[in-house]
Protein backbone atom coordinates (compact mmCIF):
# COMPACT_ATOMS: atom_id res chain seq x y z
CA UNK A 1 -1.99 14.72 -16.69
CA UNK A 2 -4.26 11.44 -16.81
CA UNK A 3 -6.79 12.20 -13.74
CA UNK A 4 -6.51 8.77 -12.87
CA UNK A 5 -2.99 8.78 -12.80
CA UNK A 6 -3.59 12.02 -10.21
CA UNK A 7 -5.42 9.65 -8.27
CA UNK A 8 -2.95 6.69 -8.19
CA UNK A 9 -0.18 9.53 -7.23
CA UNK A 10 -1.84 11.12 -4.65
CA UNK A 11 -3.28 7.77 -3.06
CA UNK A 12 0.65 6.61 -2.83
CA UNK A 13 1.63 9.74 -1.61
CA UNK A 14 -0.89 9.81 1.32
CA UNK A 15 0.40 5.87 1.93
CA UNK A 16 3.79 7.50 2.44
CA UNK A 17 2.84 9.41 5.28
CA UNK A 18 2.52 6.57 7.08
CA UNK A 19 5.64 6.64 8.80
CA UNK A 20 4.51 10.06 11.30
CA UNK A 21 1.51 8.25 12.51
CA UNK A 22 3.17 4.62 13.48
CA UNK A 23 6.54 6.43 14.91
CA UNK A 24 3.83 8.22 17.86
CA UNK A 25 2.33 4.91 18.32
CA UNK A 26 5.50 3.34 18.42
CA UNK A 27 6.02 5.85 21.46
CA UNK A 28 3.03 4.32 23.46
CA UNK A 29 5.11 0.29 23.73
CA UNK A 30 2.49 -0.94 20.35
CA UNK A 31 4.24 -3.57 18.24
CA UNK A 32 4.30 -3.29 14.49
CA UNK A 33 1.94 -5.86 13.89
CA UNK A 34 -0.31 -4.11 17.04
CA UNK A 35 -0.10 -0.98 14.66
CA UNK A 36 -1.67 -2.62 11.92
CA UNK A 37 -4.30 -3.96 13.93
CA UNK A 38 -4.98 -0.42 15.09
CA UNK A 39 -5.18 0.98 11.66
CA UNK A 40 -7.22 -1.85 10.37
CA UNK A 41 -9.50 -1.40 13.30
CA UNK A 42 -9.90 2.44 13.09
CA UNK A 43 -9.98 2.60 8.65
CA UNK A 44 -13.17 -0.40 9.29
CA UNK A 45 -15.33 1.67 11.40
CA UNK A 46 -14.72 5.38 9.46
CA UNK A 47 -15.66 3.65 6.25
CA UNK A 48 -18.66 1.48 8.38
CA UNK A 49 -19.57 5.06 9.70
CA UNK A 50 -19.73 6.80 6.35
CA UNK A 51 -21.40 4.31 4.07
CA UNK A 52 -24.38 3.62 6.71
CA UNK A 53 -24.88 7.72 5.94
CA UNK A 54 -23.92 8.24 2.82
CA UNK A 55 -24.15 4.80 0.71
CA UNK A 56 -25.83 2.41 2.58
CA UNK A 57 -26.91 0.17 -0.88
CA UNK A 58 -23.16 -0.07 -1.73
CA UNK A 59 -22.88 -1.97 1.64
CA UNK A 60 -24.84 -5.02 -0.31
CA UNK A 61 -22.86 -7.73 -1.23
CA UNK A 62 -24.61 -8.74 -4.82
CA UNK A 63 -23.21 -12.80 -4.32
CA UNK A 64 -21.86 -14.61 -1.16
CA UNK A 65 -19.42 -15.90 -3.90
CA UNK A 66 -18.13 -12.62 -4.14
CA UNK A 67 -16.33 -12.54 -0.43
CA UNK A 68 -13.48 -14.40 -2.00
CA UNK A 69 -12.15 -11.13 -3.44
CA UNK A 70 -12.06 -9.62 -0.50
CA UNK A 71 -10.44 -12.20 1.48
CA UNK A 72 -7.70 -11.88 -1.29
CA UNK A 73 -7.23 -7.82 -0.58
CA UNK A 74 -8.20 -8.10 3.39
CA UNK A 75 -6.26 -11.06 4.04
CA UNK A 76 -4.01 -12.16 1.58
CA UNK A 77 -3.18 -8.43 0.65
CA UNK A 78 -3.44 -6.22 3.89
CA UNK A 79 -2.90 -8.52 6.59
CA UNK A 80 -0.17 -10.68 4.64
CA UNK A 81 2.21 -8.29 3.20
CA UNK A 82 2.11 -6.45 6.51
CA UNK A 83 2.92 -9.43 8.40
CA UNK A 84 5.86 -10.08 6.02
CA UNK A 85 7.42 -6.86 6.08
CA UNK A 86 7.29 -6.49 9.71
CA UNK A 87 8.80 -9.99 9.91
CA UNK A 88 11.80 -8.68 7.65
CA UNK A 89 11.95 -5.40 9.58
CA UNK A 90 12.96 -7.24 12.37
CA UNK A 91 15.24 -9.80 10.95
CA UNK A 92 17.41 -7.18 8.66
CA UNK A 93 16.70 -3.30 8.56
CA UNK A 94 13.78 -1.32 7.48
CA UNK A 95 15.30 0.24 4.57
CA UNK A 96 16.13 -3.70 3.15
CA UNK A 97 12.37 -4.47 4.39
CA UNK A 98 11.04 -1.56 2.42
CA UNK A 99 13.13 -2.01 -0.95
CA UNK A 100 11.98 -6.03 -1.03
CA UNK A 101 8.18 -4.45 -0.93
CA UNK A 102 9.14 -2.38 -3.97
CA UNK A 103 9.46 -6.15 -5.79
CA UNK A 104 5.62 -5.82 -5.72
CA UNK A 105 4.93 -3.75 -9.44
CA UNK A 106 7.35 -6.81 -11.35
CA UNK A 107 4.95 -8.93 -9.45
CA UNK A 108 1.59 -6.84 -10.48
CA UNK A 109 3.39 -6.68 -14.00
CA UNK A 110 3.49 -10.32 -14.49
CA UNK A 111 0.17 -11.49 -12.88
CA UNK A 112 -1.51 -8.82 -15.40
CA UNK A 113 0.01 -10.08 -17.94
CA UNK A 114 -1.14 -13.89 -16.96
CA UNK A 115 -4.63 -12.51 -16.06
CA UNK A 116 -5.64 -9.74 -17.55
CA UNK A 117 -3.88 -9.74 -20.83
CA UNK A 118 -2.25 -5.97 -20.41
CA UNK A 119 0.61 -5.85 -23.21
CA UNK A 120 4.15 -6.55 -21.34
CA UNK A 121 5.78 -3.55 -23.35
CA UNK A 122 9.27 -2.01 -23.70
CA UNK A 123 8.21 0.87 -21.66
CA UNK A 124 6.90 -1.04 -18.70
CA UNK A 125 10.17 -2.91 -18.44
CA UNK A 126 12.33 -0.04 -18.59
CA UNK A 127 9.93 2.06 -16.13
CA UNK A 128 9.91 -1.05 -14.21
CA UNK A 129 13.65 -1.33 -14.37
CA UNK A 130 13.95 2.66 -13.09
CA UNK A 131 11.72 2.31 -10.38
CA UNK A 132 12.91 -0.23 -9.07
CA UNK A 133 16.47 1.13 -8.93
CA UNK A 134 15.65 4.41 -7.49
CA UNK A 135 13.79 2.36 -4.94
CA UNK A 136 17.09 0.56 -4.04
CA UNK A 137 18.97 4.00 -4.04
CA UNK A 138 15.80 5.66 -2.04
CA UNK A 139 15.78 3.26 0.73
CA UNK A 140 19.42 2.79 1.21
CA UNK A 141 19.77 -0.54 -0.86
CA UNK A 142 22.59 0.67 -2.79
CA UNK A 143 24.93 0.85 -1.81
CA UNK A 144 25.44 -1.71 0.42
CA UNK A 145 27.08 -5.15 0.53
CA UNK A 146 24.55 -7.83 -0.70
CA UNK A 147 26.36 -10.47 0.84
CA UNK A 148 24.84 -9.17 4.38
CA UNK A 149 21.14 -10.45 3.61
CA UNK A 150 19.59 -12.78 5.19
CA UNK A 151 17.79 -15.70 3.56
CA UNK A 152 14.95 -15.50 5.89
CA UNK A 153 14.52 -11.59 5.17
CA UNK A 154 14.94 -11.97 1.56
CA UNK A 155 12.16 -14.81 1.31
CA UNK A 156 10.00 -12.27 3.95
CA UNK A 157 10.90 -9.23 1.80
CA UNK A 158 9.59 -10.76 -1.24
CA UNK A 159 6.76 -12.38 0.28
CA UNK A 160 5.82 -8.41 1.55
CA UNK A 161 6.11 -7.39 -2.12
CA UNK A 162 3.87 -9.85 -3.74
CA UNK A 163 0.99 -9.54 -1.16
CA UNK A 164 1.46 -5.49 -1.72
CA UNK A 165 0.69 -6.72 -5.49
CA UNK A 166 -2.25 -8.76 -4.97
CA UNK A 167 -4.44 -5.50 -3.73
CA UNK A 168 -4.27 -4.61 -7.44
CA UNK A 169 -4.87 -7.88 -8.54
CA UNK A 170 -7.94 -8.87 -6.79
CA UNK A 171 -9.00 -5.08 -6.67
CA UNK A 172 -9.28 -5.08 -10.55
CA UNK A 173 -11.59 -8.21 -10.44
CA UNK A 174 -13.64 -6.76 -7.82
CA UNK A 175 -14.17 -3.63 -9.71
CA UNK A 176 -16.00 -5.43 -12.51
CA UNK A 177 -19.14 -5.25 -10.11
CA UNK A 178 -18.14 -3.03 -6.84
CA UNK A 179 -17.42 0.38 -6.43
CA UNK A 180 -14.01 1.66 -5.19
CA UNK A 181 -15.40 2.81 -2.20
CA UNK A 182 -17.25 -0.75 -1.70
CA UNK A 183 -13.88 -2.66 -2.16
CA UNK A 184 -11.68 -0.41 0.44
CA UNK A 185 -14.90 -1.01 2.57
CA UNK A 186 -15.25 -4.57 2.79
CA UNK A 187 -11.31 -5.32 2.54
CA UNK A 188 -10.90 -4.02 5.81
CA UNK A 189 -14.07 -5.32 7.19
CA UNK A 190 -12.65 -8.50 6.21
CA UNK A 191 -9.00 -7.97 7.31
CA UNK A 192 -10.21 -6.29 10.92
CA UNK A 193 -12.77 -9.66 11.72
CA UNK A 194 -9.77 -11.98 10.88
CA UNK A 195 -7.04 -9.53 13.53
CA UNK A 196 -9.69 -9.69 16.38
CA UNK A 197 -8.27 -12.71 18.42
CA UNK A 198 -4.57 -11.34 17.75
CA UNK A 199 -4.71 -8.12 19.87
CA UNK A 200 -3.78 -8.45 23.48
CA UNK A 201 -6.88 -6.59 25.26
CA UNK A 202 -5.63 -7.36 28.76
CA UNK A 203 -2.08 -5.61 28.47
CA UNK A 204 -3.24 -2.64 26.18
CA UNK A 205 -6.38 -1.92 26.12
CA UNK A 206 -6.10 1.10 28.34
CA UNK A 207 -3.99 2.38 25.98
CA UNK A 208 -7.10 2.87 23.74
CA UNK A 209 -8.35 4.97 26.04
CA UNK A 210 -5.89 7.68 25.69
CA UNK A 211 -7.25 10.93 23.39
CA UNK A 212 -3.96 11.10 21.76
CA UNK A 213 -3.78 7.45 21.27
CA UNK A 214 -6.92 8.03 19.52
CA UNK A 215 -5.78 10.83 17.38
CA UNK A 216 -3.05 8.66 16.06
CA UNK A 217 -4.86 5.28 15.59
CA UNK A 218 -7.85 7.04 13.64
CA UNK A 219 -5.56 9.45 11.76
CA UNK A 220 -3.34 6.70 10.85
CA UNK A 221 -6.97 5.25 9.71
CA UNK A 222 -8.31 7.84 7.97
CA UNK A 223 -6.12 9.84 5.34
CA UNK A 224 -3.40 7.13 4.44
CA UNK A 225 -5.62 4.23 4.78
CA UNK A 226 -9.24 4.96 4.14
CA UNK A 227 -8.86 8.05 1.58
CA UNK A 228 -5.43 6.46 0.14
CA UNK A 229 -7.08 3.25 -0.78
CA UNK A 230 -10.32 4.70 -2.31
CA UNK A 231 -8.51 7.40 -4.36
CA UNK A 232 -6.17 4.31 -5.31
CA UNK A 233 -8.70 1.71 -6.34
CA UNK A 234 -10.48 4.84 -8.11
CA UNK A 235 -7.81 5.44 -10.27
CA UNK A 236 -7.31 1.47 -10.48
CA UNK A 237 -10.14 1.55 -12.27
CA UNK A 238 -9.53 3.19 -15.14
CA UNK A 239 -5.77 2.20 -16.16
CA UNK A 240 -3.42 -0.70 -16.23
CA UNK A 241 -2.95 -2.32 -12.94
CA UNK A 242 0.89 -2.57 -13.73
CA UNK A 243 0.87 0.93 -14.85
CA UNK A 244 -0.92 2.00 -11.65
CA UNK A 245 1.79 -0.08 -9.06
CA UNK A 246 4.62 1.39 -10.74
CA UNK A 247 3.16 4.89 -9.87
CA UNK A 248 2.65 3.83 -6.13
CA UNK A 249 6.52 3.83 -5.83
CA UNK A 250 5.74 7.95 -4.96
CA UNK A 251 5.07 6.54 -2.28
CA UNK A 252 9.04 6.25 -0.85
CA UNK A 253 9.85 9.48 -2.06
CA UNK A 254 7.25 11.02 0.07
CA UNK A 255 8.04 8.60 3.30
CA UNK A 256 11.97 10.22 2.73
CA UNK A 257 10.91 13.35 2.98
CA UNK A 258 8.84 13.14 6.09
CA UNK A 259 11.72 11.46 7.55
CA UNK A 260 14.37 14.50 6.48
CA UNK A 261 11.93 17.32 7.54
CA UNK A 262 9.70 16.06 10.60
CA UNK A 263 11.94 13.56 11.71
CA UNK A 264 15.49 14.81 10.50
CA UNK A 265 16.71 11.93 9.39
CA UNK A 266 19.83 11.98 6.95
CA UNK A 267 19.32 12.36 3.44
CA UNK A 268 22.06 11.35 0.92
CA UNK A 269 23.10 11.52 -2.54
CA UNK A 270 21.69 8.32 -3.13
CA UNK A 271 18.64 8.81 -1.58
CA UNK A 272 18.37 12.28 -3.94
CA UNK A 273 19.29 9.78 -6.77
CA UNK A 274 16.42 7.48 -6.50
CA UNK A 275 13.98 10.15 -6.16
CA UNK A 276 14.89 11.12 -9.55
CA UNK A 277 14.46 8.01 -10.77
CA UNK A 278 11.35 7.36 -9.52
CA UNK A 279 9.93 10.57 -10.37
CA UNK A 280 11.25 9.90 -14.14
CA UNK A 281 9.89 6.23 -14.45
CA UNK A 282 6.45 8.32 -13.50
CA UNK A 283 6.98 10.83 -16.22
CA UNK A 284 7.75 8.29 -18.85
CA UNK A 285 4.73 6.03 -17.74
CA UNK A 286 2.69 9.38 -18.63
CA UNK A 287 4.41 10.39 -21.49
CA UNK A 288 4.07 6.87 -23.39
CA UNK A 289 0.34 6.01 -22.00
CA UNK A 290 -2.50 6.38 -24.04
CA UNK A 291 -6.03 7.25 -22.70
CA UNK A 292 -7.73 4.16 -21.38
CA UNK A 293 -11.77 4.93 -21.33
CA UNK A 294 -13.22 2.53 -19.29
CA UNK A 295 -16.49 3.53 -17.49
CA UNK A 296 -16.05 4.10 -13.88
CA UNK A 297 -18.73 2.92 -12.02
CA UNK A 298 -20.41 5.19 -9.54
């Protein structure tokens, strides 16, 4: 298989465990949006940590100019679609929340079209067309009556999925003169400066105190932030940015399967449906792609 389809895969699988690490926070009286402070917060200073030791020069921004990409994947990316979904979370369902995210690779389709010229072919829209219906089927979408969502959630859902599609956007752009590791790096440097007034210190911050608090927030920061978005932009880097968000729908299949096993949640038909779907669109992605060689830069 293409390694940096590997890459893309295993970044959105690590994404998808998500789900463990937020429902023990969850336990502790955080918010959602407290959650993603918490993981913005905790992914900053690993990444901080490890570049001062290991890459210090990739720290250097090489134009002041430059910030604006990261602004567009810390703020208008991270912060953004988080803020949306959690919005539409709590005025529908999560599984409705979740499937409006999975809007995000017809948005990352069309933008890289506009931007980057990438060929709008028969096989994208028909892998597009799969994934997006096995999303539907993984998340509970179908079936259900359509009639029962909300305006407000739908505009909320959508909104989620096209700031989920800007990290690819503004990631590909950045990675004309920044490493992968530089970009993860200084998105959430950027996202956790702008959440700093948002958290309230006086209520929770003895929370923070707590070792297994700890264990949670800086898990939750490390393997399916930190590693998932370096692996990502990695493999970002040398394929199609539509190609590369259609792959990230693994990322449901593996959040299902957390939920059956660790959490025991009920697992349909449907559900086993869309995983096949999924898992196909990824297969025929692979099967139809040719070889991009584009020089990763170290």
């Amino acid at each position: 298989m293409n390694k940096a389809f590997i890459y893309i895969i295993l970044g959105a699988a690590l994404w998808g465990t998500i789900g463990w690490y937020v429902k023990n926070l969850y336990t502790y009286g955080f918010t959602p949006m407290e959650v993603v402070t918490l993981r913005v917060w905790s992914t900053t200073i690993i990444l901080l940590f490890y570049m001062i030791i290991k890459a210090p020069r990739k720290l250097k921004l090489q134009s002041i100019y430059d910030l604006k990409y990261f602004i567009g994947t810390g703020i208008f990316s991270i912060i953004f679609f988080n803020y949306c979904m959690f919005t539409a979370i709590d005025l529908s369902t999560i599984p409705v929340a979740t499937a409006l995210l999975y809007t995000a690779p017809a948005f990352v389709t069309i933008l890289s079209f506009l931007l980057f010229k990438e060929p709008f072919t028969r096989v994208k829209l028909i892998a597009l067309f799969i994934t997006l219906l096995g999303t539907c089927f993984v998340v509970g979408l179908i079936p259900i009556s359509v009639a029962s969502l909300k305006l407000n959630s739908l505009l909320f859902g959508i909104g989620s999925g096209i700031g989920y599609a800007l990290y690819s956007i503004f990631s590909k752009f950045a990675l004309k003169k920044y490493t992968s590791l530089s970009i993860t790096t200084y998105t959430f440097f950027i996202a956790s400066i702008t959440l700093l007034p948002f958290f309230p210190y006086s209520e929770k911050f003895h929370l923070l105190l707590q070792p297994s608090v700890l264990l949670y927030a800086f898990g939750l920061g490390f393997l399916p932030t930190a590693i998932a978005y370096i692996v990502y932009t990695y493999g970002l880097n040398q394929t199609e940015a539509s190609k590369a968000s259609i792959l990230t729908t693994i990322e449901p299949v593996v959040a299902t399967l957390i939920g059956v096993f660790i959490f025991h949640e009920a697992f349909t038909i449907f559900q086993m449906v869309g995983m096949v779907c999924i898992l196909g669109s990824v297969m025929l992605i692979q099967v139809y792609s040719k070889p991009n060689k584009i020089r990763v830069k170290t």
